[in-house]
Protein backbone atom coordinates (compact mmCIF):
# COMPACT_ATOMS: atom_id res chain seq x y z
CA UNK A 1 31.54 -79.54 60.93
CA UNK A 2 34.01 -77.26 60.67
CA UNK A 3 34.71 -78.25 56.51
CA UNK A 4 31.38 -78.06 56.24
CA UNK A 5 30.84 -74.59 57.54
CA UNK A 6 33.79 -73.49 54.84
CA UNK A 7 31.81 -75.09 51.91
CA UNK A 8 28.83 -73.66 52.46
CA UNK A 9 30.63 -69.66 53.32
CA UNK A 10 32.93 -70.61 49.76
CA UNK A 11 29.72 -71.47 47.59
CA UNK A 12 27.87 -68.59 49.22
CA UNK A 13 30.24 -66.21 47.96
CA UNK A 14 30.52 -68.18 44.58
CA UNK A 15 27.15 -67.72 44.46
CA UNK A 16 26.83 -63.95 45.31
CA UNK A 17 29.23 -63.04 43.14
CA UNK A 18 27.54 -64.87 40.08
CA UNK A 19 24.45 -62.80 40.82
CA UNK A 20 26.88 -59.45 40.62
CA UNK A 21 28.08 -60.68 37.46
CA UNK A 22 25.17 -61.07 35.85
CA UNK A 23 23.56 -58.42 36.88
CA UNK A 24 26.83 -56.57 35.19
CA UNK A 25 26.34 -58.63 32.11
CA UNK A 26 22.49 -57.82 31.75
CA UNK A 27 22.62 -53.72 32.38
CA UNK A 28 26.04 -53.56 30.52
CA UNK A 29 24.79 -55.35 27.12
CA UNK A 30 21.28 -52.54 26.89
CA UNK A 31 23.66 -50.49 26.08
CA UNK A 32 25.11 -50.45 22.43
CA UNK A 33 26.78 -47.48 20.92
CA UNK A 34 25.11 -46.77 17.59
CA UNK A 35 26.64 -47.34 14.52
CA UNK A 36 27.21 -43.90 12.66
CA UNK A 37 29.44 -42.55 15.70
CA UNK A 38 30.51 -38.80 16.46
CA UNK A 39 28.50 -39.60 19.78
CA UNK A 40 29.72 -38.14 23.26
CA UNK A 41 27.81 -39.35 26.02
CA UNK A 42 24.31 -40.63 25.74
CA UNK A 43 23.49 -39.15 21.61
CA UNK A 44 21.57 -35.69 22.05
CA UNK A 45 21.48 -35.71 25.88
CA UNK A 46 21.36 -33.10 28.33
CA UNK A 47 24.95 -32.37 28.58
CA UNK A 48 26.95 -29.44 28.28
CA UNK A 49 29.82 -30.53 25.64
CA UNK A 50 29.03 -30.28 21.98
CA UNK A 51 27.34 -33.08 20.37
CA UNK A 52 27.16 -34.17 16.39
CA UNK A 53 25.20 -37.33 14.61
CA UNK A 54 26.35 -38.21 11.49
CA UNK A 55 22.67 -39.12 10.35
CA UNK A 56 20.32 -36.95 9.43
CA UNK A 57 17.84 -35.84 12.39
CA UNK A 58 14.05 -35.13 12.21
CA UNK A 59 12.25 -33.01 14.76
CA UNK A 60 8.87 -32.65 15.66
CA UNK A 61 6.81 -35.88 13.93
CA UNK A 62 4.07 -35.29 17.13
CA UNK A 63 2.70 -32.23 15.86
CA UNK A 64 4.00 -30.10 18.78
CA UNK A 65 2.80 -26.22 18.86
CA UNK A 66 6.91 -25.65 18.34
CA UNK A 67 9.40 -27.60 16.64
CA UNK A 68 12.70 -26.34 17.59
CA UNK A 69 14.13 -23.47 19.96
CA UNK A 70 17.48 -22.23 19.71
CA UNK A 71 17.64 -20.46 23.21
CA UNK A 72 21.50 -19.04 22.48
CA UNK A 73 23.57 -18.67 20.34
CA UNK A 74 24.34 -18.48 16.19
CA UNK A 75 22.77 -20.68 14.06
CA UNK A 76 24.35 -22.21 10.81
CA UNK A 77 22.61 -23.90 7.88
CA UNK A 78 26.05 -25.18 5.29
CA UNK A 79 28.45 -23.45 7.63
CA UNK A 80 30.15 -24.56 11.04
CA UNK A 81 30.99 -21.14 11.46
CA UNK A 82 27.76 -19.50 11.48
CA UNK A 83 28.46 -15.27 11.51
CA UNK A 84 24.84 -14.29 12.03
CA UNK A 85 21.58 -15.24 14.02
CA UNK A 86 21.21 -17.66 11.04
CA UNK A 87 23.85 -17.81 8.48
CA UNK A 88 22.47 -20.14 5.43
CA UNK A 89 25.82 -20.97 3.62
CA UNK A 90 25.24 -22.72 0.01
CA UNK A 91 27.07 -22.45 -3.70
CA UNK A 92 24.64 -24.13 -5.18
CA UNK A 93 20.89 -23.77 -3.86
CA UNK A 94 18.85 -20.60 -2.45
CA UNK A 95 16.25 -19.96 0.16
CA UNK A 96 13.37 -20.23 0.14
CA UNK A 97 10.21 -18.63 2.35
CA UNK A 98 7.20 -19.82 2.49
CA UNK A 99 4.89 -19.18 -0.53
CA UNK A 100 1.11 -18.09 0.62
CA UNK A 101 -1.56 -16.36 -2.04
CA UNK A 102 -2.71 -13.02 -1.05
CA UNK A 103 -5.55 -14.25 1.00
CA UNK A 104 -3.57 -16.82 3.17
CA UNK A 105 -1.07 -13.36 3.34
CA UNK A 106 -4.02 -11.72 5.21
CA UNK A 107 -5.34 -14.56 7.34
CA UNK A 108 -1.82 -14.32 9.22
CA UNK A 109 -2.63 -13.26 12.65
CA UNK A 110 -1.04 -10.59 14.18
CA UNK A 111 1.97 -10.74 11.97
CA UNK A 112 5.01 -9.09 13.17
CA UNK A 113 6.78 -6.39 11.52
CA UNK A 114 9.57 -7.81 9.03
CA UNK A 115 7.51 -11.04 8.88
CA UNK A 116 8.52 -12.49 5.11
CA UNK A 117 6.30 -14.25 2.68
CA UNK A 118 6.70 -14.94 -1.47
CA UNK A 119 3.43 -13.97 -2.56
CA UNK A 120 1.97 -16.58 -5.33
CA UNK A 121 -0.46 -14.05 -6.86
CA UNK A 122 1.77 -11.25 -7.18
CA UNK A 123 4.85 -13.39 -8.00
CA UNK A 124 6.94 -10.57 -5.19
CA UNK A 125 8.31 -11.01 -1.81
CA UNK A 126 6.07 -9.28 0.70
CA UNK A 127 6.81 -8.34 4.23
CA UNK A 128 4.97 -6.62 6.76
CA UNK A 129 5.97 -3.28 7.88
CA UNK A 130 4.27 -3.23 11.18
CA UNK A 131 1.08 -1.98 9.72
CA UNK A 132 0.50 -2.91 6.45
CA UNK A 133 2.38 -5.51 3.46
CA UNK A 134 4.44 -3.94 1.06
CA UNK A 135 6.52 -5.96 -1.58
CA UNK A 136 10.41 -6.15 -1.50
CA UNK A 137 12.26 -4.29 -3.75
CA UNK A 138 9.26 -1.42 -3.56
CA UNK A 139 11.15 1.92 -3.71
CA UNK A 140 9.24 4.54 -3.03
CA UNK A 141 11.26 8.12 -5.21
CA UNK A 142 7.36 10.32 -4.76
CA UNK A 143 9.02 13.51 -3.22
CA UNK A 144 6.91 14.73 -0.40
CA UNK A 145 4.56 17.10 -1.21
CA UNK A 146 3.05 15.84 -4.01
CA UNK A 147 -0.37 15.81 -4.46
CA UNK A 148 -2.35 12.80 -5.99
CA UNK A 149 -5.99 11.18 -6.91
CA UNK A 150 -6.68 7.71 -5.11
CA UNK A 151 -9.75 5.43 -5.97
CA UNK A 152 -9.30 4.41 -2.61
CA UNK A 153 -11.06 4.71 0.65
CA UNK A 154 -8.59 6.59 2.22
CA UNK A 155 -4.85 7.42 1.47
CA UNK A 156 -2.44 5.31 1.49
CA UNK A 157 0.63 4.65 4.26
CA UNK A 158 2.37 7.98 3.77
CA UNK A 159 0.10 9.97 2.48
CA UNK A 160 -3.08 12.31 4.09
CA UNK A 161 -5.77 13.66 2.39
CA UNK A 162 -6.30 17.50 0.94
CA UNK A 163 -9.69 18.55 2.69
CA UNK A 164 -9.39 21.68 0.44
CA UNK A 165 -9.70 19.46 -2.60
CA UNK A 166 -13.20 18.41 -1.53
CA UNK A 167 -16.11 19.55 -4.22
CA UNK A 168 -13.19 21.80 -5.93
CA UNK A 169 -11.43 21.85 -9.02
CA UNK A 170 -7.52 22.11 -8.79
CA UNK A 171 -5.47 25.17 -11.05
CA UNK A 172 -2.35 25.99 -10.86
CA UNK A 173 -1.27 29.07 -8.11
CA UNK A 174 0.07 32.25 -9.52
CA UNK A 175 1.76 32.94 -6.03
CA UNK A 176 3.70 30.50 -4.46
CA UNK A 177 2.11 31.74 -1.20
CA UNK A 178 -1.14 30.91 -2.57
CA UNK A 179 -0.54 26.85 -2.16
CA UNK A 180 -3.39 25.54 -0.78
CA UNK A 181 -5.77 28.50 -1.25
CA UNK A 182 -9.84 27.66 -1.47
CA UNK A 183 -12.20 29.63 -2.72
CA UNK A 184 -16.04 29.46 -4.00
CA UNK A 185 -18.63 27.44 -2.89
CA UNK A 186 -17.73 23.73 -3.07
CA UNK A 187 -19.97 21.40 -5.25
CA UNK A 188 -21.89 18.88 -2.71
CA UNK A 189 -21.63 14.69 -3.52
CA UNK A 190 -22.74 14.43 -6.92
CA UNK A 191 -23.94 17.47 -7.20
CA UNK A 192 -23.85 18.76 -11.22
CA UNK A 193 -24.78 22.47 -10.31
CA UNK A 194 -24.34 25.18 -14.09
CA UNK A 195 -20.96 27.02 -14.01
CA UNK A 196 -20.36 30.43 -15.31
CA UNK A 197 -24.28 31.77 -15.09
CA UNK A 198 -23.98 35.46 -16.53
CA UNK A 199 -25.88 37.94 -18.42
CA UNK A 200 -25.96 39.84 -21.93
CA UNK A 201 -26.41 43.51 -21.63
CA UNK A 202 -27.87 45.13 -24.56
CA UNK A 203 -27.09 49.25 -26.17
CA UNK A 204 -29.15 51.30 -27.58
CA UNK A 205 -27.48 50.91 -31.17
CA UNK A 206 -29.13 54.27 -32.40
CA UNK A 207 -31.33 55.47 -35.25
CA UNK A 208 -30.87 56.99 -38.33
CA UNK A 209 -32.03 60.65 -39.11
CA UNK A 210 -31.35 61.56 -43.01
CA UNK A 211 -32.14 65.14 -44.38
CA UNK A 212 -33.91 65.72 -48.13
CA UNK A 213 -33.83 68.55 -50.02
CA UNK A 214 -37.33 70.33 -50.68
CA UNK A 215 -38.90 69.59 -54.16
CA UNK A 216 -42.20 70.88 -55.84
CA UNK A 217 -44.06 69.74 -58.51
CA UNK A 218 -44.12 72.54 -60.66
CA UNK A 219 -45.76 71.11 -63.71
CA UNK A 220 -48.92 70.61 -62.00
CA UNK A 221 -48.91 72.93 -59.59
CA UNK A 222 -49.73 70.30 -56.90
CA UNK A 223 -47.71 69.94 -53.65
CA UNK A 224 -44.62 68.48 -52.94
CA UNK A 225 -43.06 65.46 -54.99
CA UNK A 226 -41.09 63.15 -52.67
CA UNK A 227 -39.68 61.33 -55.94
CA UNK A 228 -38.38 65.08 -57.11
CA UNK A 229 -36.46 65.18 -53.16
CA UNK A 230 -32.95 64.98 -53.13
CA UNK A 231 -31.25 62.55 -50.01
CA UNK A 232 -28.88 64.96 -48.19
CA UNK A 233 -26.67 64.54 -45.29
CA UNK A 234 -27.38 61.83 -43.02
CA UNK A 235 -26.53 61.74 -39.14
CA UNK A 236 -27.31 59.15 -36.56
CA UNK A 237 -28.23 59.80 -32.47
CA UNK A 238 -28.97 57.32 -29.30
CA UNK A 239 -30.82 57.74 -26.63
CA UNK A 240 -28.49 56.85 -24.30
CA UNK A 241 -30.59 53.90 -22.95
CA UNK A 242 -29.26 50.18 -22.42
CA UNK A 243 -31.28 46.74 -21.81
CA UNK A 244 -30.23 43.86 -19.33
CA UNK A 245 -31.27 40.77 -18.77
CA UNK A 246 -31.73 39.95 -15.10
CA UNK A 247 -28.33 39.10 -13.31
CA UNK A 248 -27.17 35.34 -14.02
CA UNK A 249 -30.17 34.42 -16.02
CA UNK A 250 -28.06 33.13 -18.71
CA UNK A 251 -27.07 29.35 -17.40
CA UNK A 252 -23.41 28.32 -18.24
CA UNK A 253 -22.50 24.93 -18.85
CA UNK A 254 -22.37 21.75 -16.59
CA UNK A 255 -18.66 20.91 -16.24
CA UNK A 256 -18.93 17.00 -16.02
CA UNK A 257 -16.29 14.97 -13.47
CA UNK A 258 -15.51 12.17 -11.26
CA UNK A 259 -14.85 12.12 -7.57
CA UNK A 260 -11.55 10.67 -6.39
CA UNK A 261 -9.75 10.64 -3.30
CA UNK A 262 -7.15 13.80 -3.18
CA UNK A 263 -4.08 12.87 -1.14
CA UNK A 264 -0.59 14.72 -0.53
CA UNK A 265 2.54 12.55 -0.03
CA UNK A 266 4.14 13.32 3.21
């Protein structure tokens, strides 16, 4: 009884630890270290040590909202020493943005300022300014102050309009303290009203008095013969009375132009 009580603890135990075993052998063998190595710990776990894959890693093939976050820390494209935000390192490639036409440009919503695009239509680099697009490169040497006609609908990012400039014609001041100076009626939208109506006095240019010696026929006896008279001294006198035309009833002459937008650079 007793040698039978050992057998059956001994193959119990023999037993047991088979099970152990092969439940070591099972778990142990999921687990195979891939091939292209540079792994610590599980490949792109959780961890806190650095981690690198030989292979070449793809993000995103769901289609989520975002495809990567950085939360800190440098980012380096062809550098393991990146000295910026992003530092793209190359010798023999560029960047490249994305390339939108000018309507995709605008269908951006709520683009940020220093947002980037290459625009296709323009063949430039745009980015937005906070308010409007402006293309890279753009410098902008129009000293303040100067003024400027627009065929737009209002002025431009730096630039407000002249008020004074409204139904007026611009001439250069003779007084530098002048600038800006308005006077005259201003013409109304597309209104073509005559310039320069005036009038054309007229003088009393005179008349001629001429004096002729006296003559008498004396052959016949008769009265006076003007063709025997003899022109004398002549004199001329006015009467000192002059002829207007009523005020402005002359019309001048339609000065023909086009309405643009008058803006002064700030």
């Amino acid at each position: 009884m007793k040698n039978y009580f050992q057998n059956f603890v001994y193959w119990s135990g023999i037993i047991f630890l088979g099970i152990i075993f092969g439940f070591i052998l099972k778990f142990s063998s999921a687990w195979v270290e891939p091939s292209d190595g540079g792994n610590i710990l599980t490949p792109l776990n959780t961890g806190p040590l650095p981690q690198s894959k030989a292979g070449g890693l793809v993000l995103n093939v769901g289609g989520a909202p975002t495809g990567l976050i950085v939360d800190k820390g440098l980012v380096g494209i062809g550098t393991t020493a990146p000295r910026g935000a992003l530092d793209v390192t190359s010798n023999n490639n560029g960047f490249l943005p994305p390339r939108l036409t000018t309507a995709q440009r605008d269908a951006i919503i709520a683009p940020v300022a220093g947002l980037m695009i290459f625009n296709t239509d323009t063949k430039k680099f745009n980015g937005f300014n906070g308010t409007s697009w402006d293309y890279l490169g753009k410098v902008d040497s129009t000293p303040a102050g100067t003024i400027a006609y627009f065929d737009l609908g209002s002025c431009p990012s730096g630039w407000n309009e002249v008020t004074g400039a409204r139904g007026r014609y611009l001439v250069g001041t003779q007084n530098a303290s002048n600038r800006g100076l308005s006077v005259g009626q201003a013409l109304g939208d597309g209104e073509n009203r005559s310039t320069g109506a005036h009038n054309h006095p007229l003088n009393d240019p005179g008349h001629l008095h001429q004096y002729y010696s006296a003559g008498r026929d004396t052959a016949s006896g008769q009265g006076w013969d003007k063709s025997l008279y003899a022109v004398g001294n002549t004199s001329r006198s006015t009467t000192g009375i002059t002829l207007s035309e009523p005020p402005g009833s002359v019309g001048g002459t339609n000065a023909p132009y086009i309405e643009f937008l008058v803006c002064k650079k700030n």
